[in-house]
Protein backbone atom coordinates (compact mmCIF):
# COMPACT_ATOMS: atom_id res chain seq x y z
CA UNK A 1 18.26 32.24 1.71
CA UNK A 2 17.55 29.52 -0.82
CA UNK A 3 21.00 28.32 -2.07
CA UNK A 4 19.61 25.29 -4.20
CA UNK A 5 22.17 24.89 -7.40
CA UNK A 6 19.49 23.52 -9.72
CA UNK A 7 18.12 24.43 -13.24
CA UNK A 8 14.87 25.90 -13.66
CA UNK A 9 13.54 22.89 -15.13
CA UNK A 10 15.18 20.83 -12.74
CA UNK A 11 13.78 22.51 -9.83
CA UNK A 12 14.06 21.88 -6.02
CA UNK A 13 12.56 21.48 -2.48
CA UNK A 14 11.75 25.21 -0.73
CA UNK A 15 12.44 23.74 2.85
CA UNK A 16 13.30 21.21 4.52
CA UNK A 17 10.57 19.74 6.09
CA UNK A 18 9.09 19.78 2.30
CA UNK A 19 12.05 17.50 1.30
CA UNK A 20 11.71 15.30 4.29
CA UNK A 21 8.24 14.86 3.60
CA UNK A 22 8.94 14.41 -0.53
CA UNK A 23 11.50 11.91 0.62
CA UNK A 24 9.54 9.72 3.34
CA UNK A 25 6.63 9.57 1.15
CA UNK A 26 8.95 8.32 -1.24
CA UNK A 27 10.29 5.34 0.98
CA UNK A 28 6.54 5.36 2.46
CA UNK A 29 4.76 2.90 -0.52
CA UNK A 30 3.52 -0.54 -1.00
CA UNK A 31 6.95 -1.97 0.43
CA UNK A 32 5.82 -0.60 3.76
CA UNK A 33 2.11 -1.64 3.69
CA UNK A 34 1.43 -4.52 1.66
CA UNK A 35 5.16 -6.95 1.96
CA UNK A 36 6.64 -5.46 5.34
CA UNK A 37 3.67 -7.00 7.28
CA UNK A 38 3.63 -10.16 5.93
CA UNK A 39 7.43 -10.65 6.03
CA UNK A 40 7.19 -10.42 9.91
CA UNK A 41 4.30 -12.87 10.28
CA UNK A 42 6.41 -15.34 8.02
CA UNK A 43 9.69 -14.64 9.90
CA UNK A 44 9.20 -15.16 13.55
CA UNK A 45 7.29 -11.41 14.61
CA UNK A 46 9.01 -10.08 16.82
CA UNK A 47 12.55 -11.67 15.47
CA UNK A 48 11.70 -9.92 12.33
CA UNK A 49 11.00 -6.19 13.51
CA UNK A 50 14.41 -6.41 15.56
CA UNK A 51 16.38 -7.25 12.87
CA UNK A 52 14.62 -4.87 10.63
CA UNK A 53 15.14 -1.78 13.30
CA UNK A 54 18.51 -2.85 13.91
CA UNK A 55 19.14 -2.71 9.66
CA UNK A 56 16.70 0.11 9.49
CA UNK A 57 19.32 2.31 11.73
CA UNK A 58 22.52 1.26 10.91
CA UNK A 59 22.39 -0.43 7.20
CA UNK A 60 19.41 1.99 5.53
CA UNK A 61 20.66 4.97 7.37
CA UNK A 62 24.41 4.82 5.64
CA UNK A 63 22.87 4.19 2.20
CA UNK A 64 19.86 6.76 2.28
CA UNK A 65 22.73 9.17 3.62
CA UNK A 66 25.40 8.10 0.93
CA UNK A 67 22.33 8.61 -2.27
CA UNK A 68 21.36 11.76 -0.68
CA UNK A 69 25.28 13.11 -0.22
CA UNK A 70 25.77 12.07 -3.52
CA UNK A 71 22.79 13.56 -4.90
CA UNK A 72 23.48 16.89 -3.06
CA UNK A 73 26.81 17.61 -3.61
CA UNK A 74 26.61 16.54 -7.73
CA UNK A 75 23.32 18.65 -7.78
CA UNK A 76 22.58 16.66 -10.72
CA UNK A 77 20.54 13.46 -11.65
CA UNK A 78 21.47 9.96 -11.43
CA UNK A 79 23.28 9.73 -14.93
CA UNK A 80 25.25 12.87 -14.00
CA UNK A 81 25.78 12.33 -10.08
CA UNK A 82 27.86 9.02 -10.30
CA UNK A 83 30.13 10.46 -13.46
CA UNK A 84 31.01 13.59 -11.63
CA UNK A 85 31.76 11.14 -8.46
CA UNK A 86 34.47 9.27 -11.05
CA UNK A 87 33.92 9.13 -14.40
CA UNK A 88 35.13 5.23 -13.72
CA UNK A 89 31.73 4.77 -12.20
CA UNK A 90 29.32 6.21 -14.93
CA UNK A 91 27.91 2.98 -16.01
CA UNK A 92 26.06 3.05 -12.23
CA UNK A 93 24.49 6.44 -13.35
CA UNK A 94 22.94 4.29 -16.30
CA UNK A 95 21.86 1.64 -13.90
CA UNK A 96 20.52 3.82 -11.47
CA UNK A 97 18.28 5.54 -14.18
CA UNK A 98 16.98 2.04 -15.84
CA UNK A 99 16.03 0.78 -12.33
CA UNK A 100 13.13 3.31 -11.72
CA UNK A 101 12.55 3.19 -15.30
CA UNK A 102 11.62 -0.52 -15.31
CA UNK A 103 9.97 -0.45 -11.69
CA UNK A 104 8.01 3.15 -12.53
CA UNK A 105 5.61 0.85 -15.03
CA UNK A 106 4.71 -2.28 -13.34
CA UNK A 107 4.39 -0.06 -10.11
CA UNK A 108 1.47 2.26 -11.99
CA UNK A 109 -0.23 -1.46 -13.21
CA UNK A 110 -0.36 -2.65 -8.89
CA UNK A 111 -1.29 1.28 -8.27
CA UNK A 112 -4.06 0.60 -10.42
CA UNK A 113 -5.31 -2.56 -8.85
CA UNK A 114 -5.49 -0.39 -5.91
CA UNK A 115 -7.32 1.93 -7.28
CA UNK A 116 -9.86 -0.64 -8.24
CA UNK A 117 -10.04 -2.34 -4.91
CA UNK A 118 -11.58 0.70 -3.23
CA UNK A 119 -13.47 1.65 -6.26
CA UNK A 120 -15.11 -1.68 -5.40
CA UNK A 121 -14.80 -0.53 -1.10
CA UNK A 122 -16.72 2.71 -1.78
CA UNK A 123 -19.39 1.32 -3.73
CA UNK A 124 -20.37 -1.62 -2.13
CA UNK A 125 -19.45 -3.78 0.52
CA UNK A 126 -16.87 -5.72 -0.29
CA UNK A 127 -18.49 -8.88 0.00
CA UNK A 128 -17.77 -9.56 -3.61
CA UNK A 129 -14.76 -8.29 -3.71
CA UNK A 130 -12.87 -11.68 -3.63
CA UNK A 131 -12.58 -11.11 -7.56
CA UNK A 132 -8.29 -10.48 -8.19
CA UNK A 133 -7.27 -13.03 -10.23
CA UNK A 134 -10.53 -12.50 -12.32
CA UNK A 135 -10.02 -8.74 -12.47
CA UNK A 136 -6.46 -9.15 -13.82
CA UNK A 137 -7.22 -12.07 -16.46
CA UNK A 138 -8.79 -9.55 -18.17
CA UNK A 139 -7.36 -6.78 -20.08
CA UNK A 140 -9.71 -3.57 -20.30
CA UNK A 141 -10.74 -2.95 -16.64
CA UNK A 142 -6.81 -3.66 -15.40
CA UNK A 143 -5.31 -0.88 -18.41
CA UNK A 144 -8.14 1.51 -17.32
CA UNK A 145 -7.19 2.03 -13.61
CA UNK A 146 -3.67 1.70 -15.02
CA UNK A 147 -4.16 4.64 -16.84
CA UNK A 148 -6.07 6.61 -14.45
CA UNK A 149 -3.07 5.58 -11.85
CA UNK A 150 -0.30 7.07 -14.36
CA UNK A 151 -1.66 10.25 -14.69
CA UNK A 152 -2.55 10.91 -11.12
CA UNK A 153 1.05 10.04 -10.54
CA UNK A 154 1.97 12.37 -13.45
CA UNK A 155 0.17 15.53 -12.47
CA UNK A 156 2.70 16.31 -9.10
CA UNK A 157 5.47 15.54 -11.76
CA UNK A 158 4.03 18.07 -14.26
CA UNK A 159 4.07 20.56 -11.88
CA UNK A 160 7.85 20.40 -10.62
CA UNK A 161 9.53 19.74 -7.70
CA UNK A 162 8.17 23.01 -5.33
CA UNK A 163 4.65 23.66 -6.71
CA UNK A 164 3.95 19.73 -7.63
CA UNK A 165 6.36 17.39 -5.72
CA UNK A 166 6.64 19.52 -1.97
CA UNK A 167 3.09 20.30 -2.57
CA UNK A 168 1.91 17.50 -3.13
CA UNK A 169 3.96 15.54 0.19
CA UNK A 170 3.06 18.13 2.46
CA UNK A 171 -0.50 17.40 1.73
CA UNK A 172 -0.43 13.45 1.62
CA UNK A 173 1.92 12.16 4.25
CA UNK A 174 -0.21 13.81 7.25
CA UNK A 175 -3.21 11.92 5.52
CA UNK A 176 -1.92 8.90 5.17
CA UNK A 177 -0.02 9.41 8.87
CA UNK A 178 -3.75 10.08 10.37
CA UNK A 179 -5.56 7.48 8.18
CA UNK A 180 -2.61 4.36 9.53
CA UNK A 181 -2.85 6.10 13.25
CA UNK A 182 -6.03 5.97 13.12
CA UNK A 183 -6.81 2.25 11.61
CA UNK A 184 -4.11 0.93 13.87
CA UNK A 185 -5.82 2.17 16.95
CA UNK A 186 -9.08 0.92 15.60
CA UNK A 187 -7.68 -2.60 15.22
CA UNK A 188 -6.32 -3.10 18.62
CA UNK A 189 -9.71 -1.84 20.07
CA UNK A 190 -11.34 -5.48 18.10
CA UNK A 191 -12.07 -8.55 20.45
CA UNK A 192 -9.15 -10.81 20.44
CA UNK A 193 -6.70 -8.26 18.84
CA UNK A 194 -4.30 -8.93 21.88
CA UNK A 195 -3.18 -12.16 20.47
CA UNK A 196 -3.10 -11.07 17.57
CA UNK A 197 -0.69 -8.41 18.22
CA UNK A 198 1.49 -10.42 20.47
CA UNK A 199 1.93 -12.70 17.50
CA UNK A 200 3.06 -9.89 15.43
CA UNK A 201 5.33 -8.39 17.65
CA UNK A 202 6.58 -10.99 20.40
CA UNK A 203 9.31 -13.00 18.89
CA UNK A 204 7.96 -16.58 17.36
CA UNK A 205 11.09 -19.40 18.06
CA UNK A 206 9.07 -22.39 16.77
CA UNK A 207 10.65 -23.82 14.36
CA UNK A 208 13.52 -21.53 14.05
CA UNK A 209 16.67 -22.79 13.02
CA UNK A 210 19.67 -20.93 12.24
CA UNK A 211 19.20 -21.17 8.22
CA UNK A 212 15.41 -19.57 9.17
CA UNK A 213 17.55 -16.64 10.91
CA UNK A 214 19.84 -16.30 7.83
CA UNK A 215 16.66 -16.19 5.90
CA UNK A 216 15.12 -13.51 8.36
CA UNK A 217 18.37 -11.63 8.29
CA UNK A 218 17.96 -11.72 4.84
CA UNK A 219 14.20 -11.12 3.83
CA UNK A 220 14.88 -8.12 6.58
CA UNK A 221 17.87 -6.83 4.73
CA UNK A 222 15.93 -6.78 1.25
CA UNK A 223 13.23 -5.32 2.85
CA UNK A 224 14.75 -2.18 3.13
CA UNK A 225 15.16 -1.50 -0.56
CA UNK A 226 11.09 -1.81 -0.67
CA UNK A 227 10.92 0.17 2.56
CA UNK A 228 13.49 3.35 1.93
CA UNK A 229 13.40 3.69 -1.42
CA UNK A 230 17.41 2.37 -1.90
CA UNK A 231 19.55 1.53 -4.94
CA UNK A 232 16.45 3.07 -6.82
CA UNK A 233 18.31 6.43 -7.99
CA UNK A 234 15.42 8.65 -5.99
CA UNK A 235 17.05 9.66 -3.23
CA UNK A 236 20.18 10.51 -5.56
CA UNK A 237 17.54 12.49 -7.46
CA UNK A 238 15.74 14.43 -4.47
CA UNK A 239 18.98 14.75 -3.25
CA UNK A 240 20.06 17.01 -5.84
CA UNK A 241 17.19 19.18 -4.70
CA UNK A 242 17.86 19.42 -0.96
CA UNK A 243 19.06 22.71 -0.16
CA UNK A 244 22.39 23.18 1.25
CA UNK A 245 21.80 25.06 4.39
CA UNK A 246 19.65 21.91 5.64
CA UNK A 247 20.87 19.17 7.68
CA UNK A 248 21.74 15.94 5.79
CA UNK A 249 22.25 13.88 8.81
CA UNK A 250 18.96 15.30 10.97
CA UNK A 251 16.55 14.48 7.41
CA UNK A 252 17.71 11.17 7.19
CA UNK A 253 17.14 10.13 10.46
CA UNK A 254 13.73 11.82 10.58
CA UNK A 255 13.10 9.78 7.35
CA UNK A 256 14.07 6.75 8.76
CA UNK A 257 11.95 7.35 11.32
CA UNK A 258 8.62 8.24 9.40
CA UNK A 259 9.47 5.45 7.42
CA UNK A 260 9.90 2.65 10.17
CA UNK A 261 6.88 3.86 11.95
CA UNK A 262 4.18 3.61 9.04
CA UNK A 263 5.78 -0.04 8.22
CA UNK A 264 5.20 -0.99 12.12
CA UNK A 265 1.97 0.33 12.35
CA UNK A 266 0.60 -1.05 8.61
CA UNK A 267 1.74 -4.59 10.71
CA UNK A 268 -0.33 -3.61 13.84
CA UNK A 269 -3.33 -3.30 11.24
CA UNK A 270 -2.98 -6.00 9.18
CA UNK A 271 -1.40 -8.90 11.25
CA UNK A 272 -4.03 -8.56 14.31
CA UNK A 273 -7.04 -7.77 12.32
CA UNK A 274 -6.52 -11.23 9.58
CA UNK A 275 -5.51 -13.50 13.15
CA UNK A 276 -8.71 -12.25 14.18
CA UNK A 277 -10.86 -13.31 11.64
CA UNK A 278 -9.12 -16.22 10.31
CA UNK A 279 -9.48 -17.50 14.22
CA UNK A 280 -5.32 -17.43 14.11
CA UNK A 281 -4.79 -19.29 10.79
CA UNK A 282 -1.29 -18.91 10.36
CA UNK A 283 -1.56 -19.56 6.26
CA UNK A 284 -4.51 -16.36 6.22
CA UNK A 285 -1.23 -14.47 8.12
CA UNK A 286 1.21 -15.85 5.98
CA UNK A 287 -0.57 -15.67 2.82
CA UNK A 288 2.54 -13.12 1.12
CA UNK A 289 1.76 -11.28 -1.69
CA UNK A 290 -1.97 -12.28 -1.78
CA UNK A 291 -2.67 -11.18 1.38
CA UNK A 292 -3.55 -7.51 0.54
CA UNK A 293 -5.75 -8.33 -2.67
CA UNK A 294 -6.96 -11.99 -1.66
CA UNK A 295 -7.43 -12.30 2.54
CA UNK A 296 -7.60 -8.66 3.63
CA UNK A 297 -10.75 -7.93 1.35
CA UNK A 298 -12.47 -10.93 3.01
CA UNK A 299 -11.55 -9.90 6.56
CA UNK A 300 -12.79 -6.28 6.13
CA UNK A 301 -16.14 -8.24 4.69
CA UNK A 302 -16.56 -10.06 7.82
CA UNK A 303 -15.31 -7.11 10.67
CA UNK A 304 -17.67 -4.69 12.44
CA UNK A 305 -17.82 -1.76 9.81
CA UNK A 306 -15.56 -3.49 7.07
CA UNK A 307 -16.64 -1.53 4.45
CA UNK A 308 -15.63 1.75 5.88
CA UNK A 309 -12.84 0.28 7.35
CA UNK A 310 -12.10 -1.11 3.89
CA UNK A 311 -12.44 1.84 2.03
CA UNK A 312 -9.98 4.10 4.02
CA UNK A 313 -7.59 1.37 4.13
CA UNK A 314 -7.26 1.28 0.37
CA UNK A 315 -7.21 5.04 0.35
CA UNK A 316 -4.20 4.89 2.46
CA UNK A 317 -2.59 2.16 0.14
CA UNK A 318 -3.16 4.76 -2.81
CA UNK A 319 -1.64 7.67 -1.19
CA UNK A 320 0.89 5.17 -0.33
CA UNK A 321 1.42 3.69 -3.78
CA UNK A 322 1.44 7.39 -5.64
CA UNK A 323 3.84 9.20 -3.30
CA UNK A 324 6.42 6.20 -4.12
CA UNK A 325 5.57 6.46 -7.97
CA UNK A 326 5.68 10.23 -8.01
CA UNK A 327 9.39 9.89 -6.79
CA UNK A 328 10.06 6.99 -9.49
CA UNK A 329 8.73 9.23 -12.46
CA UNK A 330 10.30 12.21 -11.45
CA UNK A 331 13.90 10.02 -11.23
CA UNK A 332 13.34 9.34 -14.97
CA UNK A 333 11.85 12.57 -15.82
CA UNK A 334 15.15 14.92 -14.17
CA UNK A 335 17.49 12.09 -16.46
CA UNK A 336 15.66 12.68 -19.37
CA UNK A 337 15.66 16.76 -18.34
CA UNK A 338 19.54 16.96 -17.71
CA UNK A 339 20.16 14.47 -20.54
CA UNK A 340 18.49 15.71 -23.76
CA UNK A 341 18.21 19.10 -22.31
CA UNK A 342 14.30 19.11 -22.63
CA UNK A 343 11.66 21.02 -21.12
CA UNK A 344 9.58 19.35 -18.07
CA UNK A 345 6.63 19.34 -20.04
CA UNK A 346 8.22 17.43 -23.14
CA UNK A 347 9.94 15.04 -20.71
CA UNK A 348 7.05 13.93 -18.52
CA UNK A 349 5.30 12.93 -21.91
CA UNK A 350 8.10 10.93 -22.95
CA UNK A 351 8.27 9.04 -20.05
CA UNK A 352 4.29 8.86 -19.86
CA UNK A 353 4.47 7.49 -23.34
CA UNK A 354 7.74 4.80 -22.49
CA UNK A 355 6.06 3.91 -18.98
CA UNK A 356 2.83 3.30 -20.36
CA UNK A 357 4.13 0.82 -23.33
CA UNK A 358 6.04 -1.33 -20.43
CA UNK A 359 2.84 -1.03 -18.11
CA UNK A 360 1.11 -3.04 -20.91
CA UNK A 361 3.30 -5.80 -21.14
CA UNK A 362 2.36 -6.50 -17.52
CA UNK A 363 -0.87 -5.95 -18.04
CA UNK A 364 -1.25 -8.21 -20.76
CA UNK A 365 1.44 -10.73 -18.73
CA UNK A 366 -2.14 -11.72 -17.15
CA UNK A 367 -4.14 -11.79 -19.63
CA UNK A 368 -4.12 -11.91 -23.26
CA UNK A 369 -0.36 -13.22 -22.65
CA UNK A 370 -0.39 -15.34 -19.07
CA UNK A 371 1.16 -18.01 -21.36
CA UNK A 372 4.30 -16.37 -21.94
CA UNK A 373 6.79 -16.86 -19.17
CA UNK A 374 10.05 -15.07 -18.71
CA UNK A 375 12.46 -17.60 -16.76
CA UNK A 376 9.51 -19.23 -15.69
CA UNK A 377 8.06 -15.94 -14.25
CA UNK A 378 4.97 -13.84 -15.32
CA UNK A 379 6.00 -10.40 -17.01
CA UNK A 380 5.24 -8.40 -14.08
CA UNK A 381 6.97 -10.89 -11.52
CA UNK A 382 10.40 -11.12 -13.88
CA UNK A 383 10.63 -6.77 -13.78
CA UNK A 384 9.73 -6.67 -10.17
CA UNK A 385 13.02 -9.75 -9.95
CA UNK A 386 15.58 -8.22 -12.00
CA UNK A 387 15.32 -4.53 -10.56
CA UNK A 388 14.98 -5.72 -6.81
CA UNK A 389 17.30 -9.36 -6.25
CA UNK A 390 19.53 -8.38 -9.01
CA UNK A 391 20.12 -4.90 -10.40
CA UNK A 392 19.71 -2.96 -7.27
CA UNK A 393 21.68 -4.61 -4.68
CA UNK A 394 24.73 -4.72 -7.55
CA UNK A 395 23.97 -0.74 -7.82
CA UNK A 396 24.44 -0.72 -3.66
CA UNK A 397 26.62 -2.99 -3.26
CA UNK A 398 28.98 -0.74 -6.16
CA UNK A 399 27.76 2.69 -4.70
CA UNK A 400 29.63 1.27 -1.04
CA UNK A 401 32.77 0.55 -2.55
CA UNK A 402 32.96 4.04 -4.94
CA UNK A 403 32.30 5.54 -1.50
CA UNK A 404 34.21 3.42 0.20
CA UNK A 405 37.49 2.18 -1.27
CA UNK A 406 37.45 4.67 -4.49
CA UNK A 407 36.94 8.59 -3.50
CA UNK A 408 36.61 7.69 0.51
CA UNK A 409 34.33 8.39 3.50
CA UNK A 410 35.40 11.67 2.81
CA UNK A 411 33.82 12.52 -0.24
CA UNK A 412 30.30 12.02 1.91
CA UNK A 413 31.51 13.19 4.72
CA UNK A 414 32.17 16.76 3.52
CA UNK A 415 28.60 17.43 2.27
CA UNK A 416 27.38 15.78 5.63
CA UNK A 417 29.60 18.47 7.37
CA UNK A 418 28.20 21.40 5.58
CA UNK A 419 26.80 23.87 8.67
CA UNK A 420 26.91 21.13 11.47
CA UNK A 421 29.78 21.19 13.99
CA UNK A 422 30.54 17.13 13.39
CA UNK A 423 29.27 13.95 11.70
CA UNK A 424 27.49 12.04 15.08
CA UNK A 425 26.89 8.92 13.17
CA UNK A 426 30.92 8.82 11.53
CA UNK A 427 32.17 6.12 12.95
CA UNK A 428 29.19 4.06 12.23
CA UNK A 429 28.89 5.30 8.55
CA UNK A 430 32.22 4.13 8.31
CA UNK A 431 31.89 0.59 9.41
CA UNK A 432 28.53 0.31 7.45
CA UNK A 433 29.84 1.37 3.97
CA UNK A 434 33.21 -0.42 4.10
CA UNK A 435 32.19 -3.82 5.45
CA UNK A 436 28.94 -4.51 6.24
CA UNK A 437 26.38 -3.20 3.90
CA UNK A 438 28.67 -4.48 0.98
CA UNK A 439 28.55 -8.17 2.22
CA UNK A 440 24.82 -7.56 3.14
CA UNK A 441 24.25 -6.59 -0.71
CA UNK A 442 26.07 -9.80 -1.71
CA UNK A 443 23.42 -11.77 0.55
CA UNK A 444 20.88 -10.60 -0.81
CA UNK A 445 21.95 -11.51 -4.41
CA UNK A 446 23.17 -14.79 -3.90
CA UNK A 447 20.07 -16.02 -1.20
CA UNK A 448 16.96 -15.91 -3.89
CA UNK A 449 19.13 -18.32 -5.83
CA UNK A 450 20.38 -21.12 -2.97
CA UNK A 451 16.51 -20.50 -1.31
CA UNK A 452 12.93 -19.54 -1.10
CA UNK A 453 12.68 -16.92 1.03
């Protein structure tokens, strides 16, 4: 029996494994693919991933759980959830809604880059694909596949949380799980991938001093956020439509897992396949941002069967990219639903209309405007800033001590309780909200501003 407490316009998951799925492919986006690879090339390999699995487990598991509680037990969206925690607390309800609001936009303008990359992948070679900062200079190609990436993301949205949402995730994640299996095993079978791969994974100590390990620690710490969808008001969101019979505990962990295992095996991909044909340049490896849209187009030029190869590697980053911005539009969408007590239909439009008027300001951030600088950032680069280093690690780092020091463990641990015989992970949940996430939240905001990491 279905015992999900929603409204019919609010909707929610028909099983579990359709919320699990929902939710990983959620956490599953261009965090996992496109930064999480690169961050472990920069920071040491194998130094990285264990400080990542060890945050990943301990760290991401008592948020996820704490957003999902919360989300459960309120049954409502983000504005609602943290007023009927304490009304005290309602301005974090606000916060948590403008966050996916102001990531939901510039996310649909990279989505669309995406979109254009294997455009180019399925209709050519890729030889001439080396074209990024000329595509994005200009303004009608860019707003196009903008466009066209906003109202893919809209249609699972449209259709509600069962019939669009569930459906949708039950269909994509196995893709994109065979598509990264299957690229990954690829990879390792190319001549020379062996050192490549022991460069990703075994632990690199050249060099590394203890303010590089505070920097690891940290880069691995604000990974997560990219990784598992935190601080972002989603999981609050699909939270609200997890059914109450499932376990809260088992899908977390199972999300985690998912999760962690795509991010590992985008590395295994990546890393190996650009020390390959870079002959082990470590600046091709550690190339950051521009290594998905500048050096990976060039290596799948150059590799046995790169265009194929190139091709269903930027089919994986869309499915990727639109399972994460499905879950950020339908955050603002159920706000806008519970708030103004509109119908899904009318609400999706608003927040097509909203998301596509912010989309343009990045959009036009490189081109028609690349002279305007925010704080010395482009437009895009100044949203992607103040939502990640500064708005949701305050939301987190807040969230731990309502949970914490305000209503108590408790509060969470009641909902985790509800048909399970005991809380495994209690004792560890405890720790993690009341000490250490909270002074890994204030690391996070104070180490963009003391160094580059």
């Amino acid at each position: 029996m279905k015992t999900n407490n929603k409204t019919s316009e609010r909707g929610g998951f028909g099983s579990r494994i359709g919320f699990i799925l929902a939710a990983a492919g959620s956490a599953v986006g261009l965090g996992n693919i496109w930064r999480f690879p690169y961050l472990a090339a920069k920071y040491g390999g194998g130094i990285f991933l264990l400080v990542y699995l060890i945050f990943a487990i301990t760290f991401g598991f008592a948020l996820m759980l704490t957003e999902i509680a919360i989300g459960r037990k309120t049954g409502k969206s983000v504005i609602g959830a943290y007023k009927a925690v304490d009304k005290r607390f309602s301005p974090l309800g606000l916060l948590a809604a403008v966050i996916p609001a102001l990531i939901l936009p510039y996310y649909c303008v990279i989505g669309g880059w995406v979109l254009k990359y294997m455009s180019v992948f399925i209709t050519e070679s890729g030889e001439s694909i080396p074209f990024f900062s000329n595509f994005i200079s200009h303004f009608t190609q860019p707003t196009i596949f903008f466009i066209i990436f906003l109202l893919l993301t809209s249609v699972a949205v449209f259709l509600g949380v069962e019939k669009g949402i569930e459906k949708v995730s039950e269909f994509l994640m196995p893709v994109l799980l065979l598509l990264i299996v299957a690229m990954s095993v690829y990879t390792l079978t190319l001549d020379g991938a062996g050192e490549g791969l022991k460069y990703y994974l075994l632990p690199n100590l050249n060099d590394f001093t203890p303010a590089k390990f505070l920097q690891t620690i940290a880069a691995a710490c604000g990974q997560l956020f990219y990784s598992m969808s935190i601080a972002m008001g989603i999981m609050v969101t699909y939270g609200s439509y997890m059914r109450k019979e499932d376990s809260l505990e088992g899908s977390v962990r199972q999300i985690e897992i998912f999760d962690t295992a795509v991010a590992i095996l985008a590395g295994m991909i990546i890393v190996p396949a650009v020390f390959i044909f870079s002959n082990g340049d470590s600046t091709s490896i550690n190339a950051g941002p521009g290594l998905m849209f500048n050096t990976l187009p060039k290596v799948f030029a150059t590799m046995p069967a790169g265009q194929f190869i190139g091709t269903a590697f930027f089919i994986l980053v869309t499915l990727a990219a639109l399972t994460s911005s499905i879950s950020l539009m339908e955050t603002v969408t159920a706000v806008v639903i519970e708030k103004f007590g509109f119908s899904r239909t009318k609400s999706c439009i608003i927040v097509i209309f909203v998301t596509f008027i912010l989309g343009m300001l990045s959009v036009l951030g490189y081109s028609a405007w690349s002279d305007i600088k925010l704080f010395g950032m482009q437009i895009l680069d100044f949203f992607d800033f103040i939502t990640n280093n500064i708005m949701m690690p305050v939301l987190a780092f807040l969230t731990c001590i309502l949970i914490g020091y305000v209503v108590k463990i408790k509060y969470i641990e009641e909902e985790v309780m509800l048909g399970e015989k005991r809380f495994r992970s209690k004792l560890l949940y405890n720790v993690m909200i009341k000490f250490i996430c909270p002074v890994c939240m204030l690391m996070i905001l104070i180490t963009p501003f003391v160094t580059d990491i």
